[in-house]
Protein backbone atom coordinates (compact mmCIF):
# COMPACT_ATOMS: atom_id res chain seq x y z
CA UNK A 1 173.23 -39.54 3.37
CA UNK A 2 174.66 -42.70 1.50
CA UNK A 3 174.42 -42.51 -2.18
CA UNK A 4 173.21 -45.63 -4.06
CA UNK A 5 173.58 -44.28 -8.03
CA UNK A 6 175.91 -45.76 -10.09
CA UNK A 7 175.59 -42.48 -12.34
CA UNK A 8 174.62 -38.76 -11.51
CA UNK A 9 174.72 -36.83 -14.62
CA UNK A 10 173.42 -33.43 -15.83
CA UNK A 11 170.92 -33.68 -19.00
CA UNK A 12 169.63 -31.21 -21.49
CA UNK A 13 166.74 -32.54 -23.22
CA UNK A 14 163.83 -30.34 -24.89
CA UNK A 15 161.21 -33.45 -24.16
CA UNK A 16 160.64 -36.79 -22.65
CA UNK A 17 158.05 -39.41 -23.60
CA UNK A 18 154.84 -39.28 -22.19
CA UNK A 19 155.01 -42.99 -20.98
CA UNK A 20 154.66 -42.33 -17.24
CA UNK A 21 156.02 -39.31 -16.71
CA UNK A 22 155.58 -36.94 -13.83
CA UNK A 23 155.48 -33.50 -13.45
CA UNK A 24 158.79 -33.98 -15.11
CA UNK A 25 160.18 -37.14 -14.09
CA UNK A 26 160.73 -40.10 -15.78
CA UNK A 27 161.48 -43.80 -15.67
CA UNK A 28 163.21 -46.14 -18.20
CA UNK A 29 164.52 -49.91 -17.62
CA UNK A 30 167.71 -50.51 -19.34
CA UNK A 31 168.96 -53.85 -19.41
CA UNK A 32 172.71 -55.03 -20.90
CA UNK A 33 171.66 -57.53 -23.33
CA UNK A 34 168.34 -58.94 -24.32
CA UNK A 35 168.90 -62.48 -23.88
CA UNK A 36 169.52 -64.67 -20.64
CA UNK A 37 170.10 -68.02 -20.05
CA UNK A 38 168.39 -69.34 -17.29
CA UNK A 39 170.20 -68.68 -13.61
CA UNK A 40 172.03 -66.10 -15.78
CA UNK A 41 172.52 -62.71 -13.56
CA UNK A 42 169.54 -60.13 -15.45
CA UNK A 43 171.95 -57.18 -14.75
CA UNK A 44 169.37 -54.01 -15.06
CA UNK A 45 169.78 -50.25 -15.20
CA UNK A 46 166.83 -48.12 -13.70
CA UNK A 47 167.53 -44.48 -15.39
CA UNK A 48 165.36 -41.59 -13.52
CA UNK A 49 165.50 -38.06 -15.20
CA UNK A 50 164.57 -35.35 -13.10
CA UNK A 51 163.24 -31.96 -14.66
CA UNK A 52 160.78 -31.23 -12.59
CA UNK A 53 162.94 -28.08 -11.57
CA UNK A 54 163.26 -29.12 -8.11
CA UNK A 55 164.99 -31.56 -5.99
CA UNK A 56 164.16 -34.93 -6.08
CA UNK A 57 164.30 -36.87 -2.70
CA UNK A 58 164.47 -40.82 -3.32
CA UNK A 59 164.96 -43.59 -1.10
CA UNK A 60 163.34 -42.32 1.61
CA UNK A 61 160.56 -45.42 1.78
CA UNK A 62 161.25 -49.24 1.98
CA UNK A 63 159.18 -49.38 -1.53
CA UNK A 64 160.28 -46.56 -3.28
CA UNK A 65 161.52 -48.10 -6.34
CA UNK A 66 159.64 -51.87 -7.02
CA UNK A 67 159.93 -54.12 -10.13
CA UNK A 68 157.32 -56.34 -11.91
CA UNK A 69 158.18 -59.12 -14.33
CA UNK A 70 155.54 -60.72 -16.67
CA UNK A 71 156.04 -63.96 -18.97
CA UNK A 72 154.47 -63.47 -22.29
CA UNK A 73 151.04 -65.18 -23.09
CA UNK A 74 149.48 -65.02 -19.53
CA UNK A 75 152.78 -66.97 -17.81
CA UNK A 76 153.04 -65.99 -14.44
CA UNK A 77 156.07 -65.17 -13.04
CA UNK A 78 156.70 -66.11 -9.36
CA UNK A 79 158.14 -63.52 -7.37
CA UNK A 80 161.11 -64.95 -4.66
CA UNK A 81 161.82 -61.98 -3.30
CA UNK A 82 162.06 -58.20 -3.15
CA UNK A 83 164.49 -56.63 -5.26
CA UNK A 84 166.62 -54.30 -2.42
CA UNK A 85 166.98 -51.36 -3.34
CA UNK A 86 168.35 -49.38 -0.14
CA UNK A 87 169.81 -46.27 0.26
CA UNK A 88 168.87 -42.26 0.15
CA UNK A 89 169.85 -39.65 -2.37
CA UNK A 90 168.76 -36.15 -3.69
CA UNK A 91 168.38 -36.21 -7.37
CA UNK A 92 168.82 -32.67 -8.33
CA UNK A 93 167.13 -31.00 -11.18
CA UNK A 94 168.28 -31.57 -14.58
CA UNK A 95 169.85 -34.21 -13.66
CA UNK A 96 169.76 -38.46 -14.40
CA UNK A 97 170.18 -41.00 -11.91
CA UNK A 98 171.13 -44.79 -12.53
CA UNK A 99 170.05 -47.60 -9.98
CA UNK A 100 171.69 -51.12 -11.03
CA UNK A 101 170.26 -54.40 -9.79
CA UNK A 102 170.12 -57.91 -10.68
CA UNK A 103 166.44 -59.26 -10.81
CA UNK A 104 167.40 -62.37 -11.17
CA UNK A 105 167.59 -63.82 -7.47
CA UNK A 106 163.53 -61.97 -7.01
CA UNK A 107 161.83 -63.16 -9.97
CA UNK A 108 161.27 -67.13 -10.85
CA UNK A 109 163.10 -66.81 -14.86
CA UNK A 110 164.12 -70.37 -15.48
CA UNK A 111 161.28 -71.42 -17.90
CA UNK A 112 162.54 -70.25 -21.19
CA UNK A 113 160.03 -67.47 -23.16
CA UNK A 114 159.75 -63.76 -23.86
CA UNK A 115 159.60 -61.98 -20.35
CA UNK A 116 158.45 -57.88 -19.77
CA UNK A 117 160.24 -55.97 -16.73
CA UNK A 118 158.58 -52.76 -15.54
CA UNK A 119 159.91 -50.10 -12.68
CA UNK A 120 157.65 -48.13 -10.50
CA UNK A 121 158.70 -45.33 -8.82
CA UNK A 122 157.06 -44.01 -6.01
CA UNK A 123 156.27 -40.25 -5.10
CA UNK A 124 154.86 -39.73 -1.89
CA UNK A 125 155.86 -36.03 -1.48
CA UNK A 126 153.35 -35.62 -4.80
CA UNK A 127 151.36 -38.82 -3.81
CA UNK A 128 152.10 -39.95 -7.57
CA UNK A 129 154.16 -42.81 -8.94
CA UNK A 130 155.82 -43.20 -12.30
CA UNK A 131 155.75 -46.23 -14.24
CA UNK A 132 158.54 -47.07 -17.01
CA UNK A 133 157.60 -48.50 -20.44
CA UNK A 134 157.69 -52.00 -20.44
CA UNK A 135 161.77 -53.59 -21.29
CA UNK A 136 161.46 -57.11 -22.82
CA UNK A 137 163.36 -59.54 -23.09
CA UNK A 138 164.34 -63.40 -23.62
CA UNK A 139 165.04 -66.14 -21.68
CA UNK A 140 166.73 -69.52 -23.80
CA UNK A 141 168.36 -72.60 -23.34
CA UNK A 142 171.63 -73.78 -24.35
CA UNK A 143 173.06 -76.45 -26.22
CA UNK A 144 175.43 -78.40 -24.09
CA UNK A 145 178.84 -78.65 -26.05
CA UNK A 146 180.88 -80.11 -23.37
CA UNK A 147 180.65 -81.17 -19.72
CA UNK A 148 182.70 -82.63 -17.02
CA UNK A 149 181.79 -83.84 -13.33
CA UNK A 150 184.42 -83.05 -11.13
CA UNK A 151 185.05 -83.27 -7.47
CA UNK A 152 185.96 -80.13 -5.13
CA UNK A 153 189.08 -79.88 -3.94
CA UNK A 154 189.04 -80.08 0.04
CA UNK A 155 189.39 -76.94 2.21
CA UNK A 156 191.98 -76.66 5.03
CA UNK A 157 190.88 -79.44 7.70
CA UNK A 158 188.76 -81.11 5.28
CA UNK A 159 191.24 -83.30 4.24
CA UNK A 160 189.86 -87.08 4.11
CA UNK A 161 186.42 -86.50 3.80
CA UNK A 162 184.05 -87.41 0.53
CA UNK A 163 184.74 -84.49 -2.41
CA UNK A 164 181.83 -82.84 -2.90
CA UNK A 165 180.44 -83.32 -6.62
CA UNK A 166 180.05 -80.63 -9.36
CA UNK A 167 179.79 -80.37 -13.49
CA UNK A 168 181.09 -77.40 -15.28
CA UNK A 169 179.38 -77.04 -19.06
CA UNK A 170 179.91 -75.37 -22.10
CA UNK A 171 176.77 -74.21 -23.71
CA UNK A 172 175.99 -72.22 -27.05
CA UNK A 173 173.09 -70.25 -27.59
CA UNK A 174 171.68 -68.72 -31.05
CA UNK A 175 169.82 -65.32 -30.90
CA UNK A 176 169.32 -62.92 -34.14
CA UNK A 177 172.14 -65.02 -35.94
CA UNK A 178 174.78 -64.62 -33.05
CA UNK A 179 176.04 -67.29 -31.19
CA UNK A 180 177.09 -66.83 -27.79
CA UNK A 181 179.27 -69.22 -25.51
CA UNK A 182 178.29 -69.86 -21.78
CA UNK A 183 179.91 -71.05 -18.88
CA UNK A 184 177.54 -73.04 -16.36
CA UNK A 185 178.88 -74.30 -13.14
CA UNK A 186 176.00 -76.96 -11.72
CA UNK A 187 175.54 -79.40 -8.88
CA UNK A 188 176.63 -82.73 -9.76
CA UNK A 189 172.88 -83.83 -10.92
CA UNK A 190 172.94 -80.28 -12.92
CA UNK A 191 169.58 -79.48 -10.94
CA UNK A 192 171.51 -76.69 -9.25
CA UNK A 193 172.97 -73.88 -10.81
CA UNK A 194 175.49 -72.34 -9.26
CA UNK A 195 177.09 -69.97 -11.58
CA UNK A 196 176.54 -69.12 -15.09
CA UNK A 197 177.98 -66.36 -17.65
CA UNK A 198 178.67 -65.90 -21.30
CA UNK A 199 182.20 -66.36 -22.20
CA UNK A 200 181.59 -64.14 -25.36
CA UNK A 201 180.68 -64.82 -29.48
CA UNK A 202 181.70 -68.15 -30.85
CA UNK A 203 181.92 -68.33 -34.48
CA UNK A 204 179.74 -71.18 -35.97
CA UNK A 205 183.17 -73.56 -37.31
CA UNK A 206 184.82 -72.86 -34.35
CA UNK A 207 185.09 -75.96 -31.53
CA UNK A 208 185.64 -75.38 -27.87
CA UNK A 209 189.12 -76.65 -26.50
CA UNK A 210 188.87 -77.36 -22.87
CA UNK A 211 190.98 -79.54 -19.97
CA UNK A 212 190.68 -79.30 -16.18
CA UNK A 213 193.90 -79.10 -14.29
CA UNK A 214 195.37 -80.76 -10.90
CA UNK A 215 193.52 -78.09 -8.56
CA UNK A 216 189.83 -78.47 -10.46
CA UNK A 217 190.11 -75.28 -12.27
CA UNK A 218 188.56 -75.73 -15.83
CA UNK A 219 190.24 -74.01 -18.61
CA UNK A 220 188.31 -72.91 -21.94
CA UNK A 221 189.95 -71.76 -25.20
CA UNK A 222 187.34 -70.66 -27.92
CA UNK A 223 187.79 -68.78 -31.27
CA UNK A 224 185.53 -65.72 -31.51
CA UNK A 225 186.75 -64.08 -34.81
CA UNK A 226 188.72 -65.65 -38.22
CA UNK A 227 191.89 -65.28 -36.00
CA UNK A 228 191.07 -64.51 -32.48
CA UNK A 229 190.90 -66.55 -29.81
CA UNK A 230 189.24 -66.37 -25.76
CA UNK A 231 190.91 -68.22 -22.86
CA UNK A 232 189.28 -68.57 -19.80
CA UNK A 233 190.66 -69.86 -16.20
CA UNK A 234 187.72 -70.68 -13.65
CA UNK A 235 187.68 -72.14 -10.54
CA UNK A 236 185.39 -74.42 -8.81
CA UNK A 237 182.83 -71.78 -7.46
CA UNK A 238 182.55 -70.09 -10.83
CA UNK A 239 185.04 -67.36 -9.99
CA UNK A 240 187.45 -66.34 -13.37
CA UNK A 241 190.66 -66.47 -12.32
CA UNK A 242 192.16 -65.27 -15.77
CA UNK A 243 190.73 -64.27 -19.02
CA UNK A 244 192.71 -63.40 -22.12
CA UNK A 245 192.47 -62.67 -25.89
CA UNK A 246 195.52 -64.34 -28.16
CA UNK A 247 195.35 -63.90 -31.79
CA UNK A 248 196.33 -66.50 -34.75
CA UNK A 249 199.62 -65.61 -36.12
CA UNK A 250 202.63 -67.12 -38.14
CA UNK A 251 200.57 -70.30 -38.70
CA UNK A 252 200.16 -70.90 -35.02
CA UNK A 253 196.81 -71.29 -33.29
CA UNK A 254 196.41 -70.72 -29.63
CA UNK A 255 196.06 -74.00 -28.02
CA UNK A 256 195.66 -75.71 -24.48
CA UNK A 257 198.89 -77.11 -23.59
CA UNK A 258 200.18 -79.28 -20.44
CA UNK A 259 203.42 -77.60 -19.11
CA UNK A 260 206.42 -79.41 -17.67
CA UNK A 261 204.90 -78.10 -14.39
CA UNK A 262 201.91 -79.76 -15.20
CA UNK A 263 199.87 -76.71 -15.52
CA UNK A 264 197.39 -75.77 -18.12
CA UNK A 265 198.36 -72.83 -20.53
CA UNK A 266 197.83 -71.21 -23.77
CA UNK A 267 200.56 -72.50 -26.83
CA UNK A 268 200.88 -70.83 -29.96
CA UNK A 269 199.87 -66.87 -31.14
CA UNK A 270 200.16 -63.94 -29.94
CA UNK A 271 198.42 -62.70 -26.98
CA UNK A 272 196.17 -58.96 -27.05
CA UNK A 273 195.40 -56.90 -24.48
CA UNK A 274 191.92 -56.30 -23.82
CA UNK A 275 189.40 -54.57 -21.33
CA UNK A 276 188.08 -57.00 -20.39
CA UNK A 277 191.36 -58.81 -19.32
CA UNK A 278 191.06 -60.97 -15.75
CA UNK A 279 193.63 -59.92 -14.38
CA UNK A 280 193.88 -56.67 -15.85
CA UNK A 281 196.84 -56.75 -18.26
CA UNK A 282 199.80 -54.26 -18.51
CA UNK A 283 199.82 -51.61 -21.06
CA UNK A 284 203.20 -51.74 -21.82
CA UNK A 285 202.78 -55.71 -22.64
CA UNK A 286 200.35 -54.92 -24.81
CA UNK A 287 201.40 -57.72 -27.40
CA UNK A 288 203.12 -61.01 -26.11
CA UNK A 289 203.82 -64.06 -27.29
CA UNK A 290 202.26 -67.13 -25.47
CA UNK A 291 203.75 -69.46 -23.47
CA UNK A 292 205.68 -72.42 -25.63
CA UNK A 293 205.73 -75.44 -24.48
CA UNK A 294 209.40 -76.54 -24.79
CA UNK A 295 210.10 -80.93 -24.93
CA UNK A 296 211.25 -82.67 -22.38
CA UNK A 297 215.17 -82.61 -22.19
């Protein structure tokens, strides 16, 4: 039997709302952040707690877990697709189970508004579903800060031929007084989105730095505190190929520098070590300084 939670944990709780619950079992939609940009990945967390004092069976139906997403005001949201959701499991008693999906390839999100998402999760061994409170959430535009049309570079044995056209972007967006900074790889009319992503807070006086080097990778520096800084390496199909956090120090600010090698790197500060380093960095480094950029003898 192939398991398909991304959490199994025991619970003891003493009660559960009475939103759609079950003999026992409940549903709740849990989603990472409550704003999206549209084409934005709507990462979501299905959370089903079991205390019905038996075992729980799921997965064993096509349908057994479906999602419905409503624009606010009467919009209606076209659905593109189902959300899959295969896979079996036993969810024992006492215990919560976590399914993760991304609704945003399934549901039609790219007209900015307030959106609901509701799960339903079917029973058929009680012929009963249970329905999850409605999650809610926002879809917004950005405001383009920077953009550049590039071309890709070829692949082996395409040498010769026509580049094919694309436009990385910078955008910022503002939701309850935080802005956020967003990555957005498009098609070369920006009609197509092909990747998009926040690159984290940006405080309000602080301007994007960004160059694109010899291979088309574009390269983003951004301050997200009084002295820290973001740097971000991404390739042509969205991809980050590094992602660091360097800190103001000694009256040097981190800065996008051209190398003798003629590669793009970070100048000045003091780099941190973070989680959410790309690639992960070493422990033991866990304070270096950043690459000078020495003159030309």
């Amino acid at each position: 039997m192939r398991r398909f939670f991304a959490v199994i944990s025991a619970v003891f709780l003493s009660s559960l709302p009475a939103w759609g619950q079950i003999a026992g079992v409940s549903v709740e939609v849990v989603l990472e952040q409550g704003q999206f940009l549209p084409g934005e990945q709507v990462k979501t967390a299905v959370r089903i707690t079991n205390l019905s004092s038996q075992p729980l069976p799921l997965g064993q139906e096509k349908d057994w877990l479906t999602f419905y997403v409503d624009g606010k005001e009467g919009h209606i949201v076209s659905k593109l697709g189902e959300v899959p959701v295969d896979g079996e499991a036993v969810l024992e008693s006492r215990k919560v189970g976590t399914k993760r999906v991304d609704l945003a390839p399934y549901f039609d999100l790219s007209r900015p508004g307030r959106y609901s998402v509701t799960a339903v999760l079917k029973l058929p061994q009680w012929d009963s579903v249970v329905t999850s409170p409605p999650k809610f959430f926002d879809v917004i535009n950005g405001t383009r800060l920077r953009e550049v049309e590039f071309g890709v570079p070829p692949k082996p044995g395409q040498e010769g031929t026509a580049p094919e056209l694309r436009r990385y972007m910078l955008q910022e967006a503002n939701y309850l007084k935080q802005i956020t900074l967003y990555f957005r790889l498009t098609d070369a009319s920006a009609g197509k989105t092909l990747a998009v992503f926040s690159l984290g807070p940006l405080i309000s006086y602080g301007s994007p730095e960004t160059q694109l080097d010899r291979a088309g990778n574009f390269h983003a520096r951004h301050q997200t505190g009084m002295k820290t800084f973001n740097y971000c390496k991404i390739d042509p199909d969205g991809k980050i190929l590094i992602r660091q956090t360097h800190e103001y120090v000694q009256a040097t600010r981190p800065s996008l520098r051209l190398s003798q090698e003629g590669d793009i790197v970070i100048s000045g500060g003091k780099r941190l070590v973070a989680q959410s380093d790309v690639p992960p960095a070493d422990e033991a480094s866990s304070s270096v300084e950043s690459d000078p950029i020495k003159p030309k003898p």
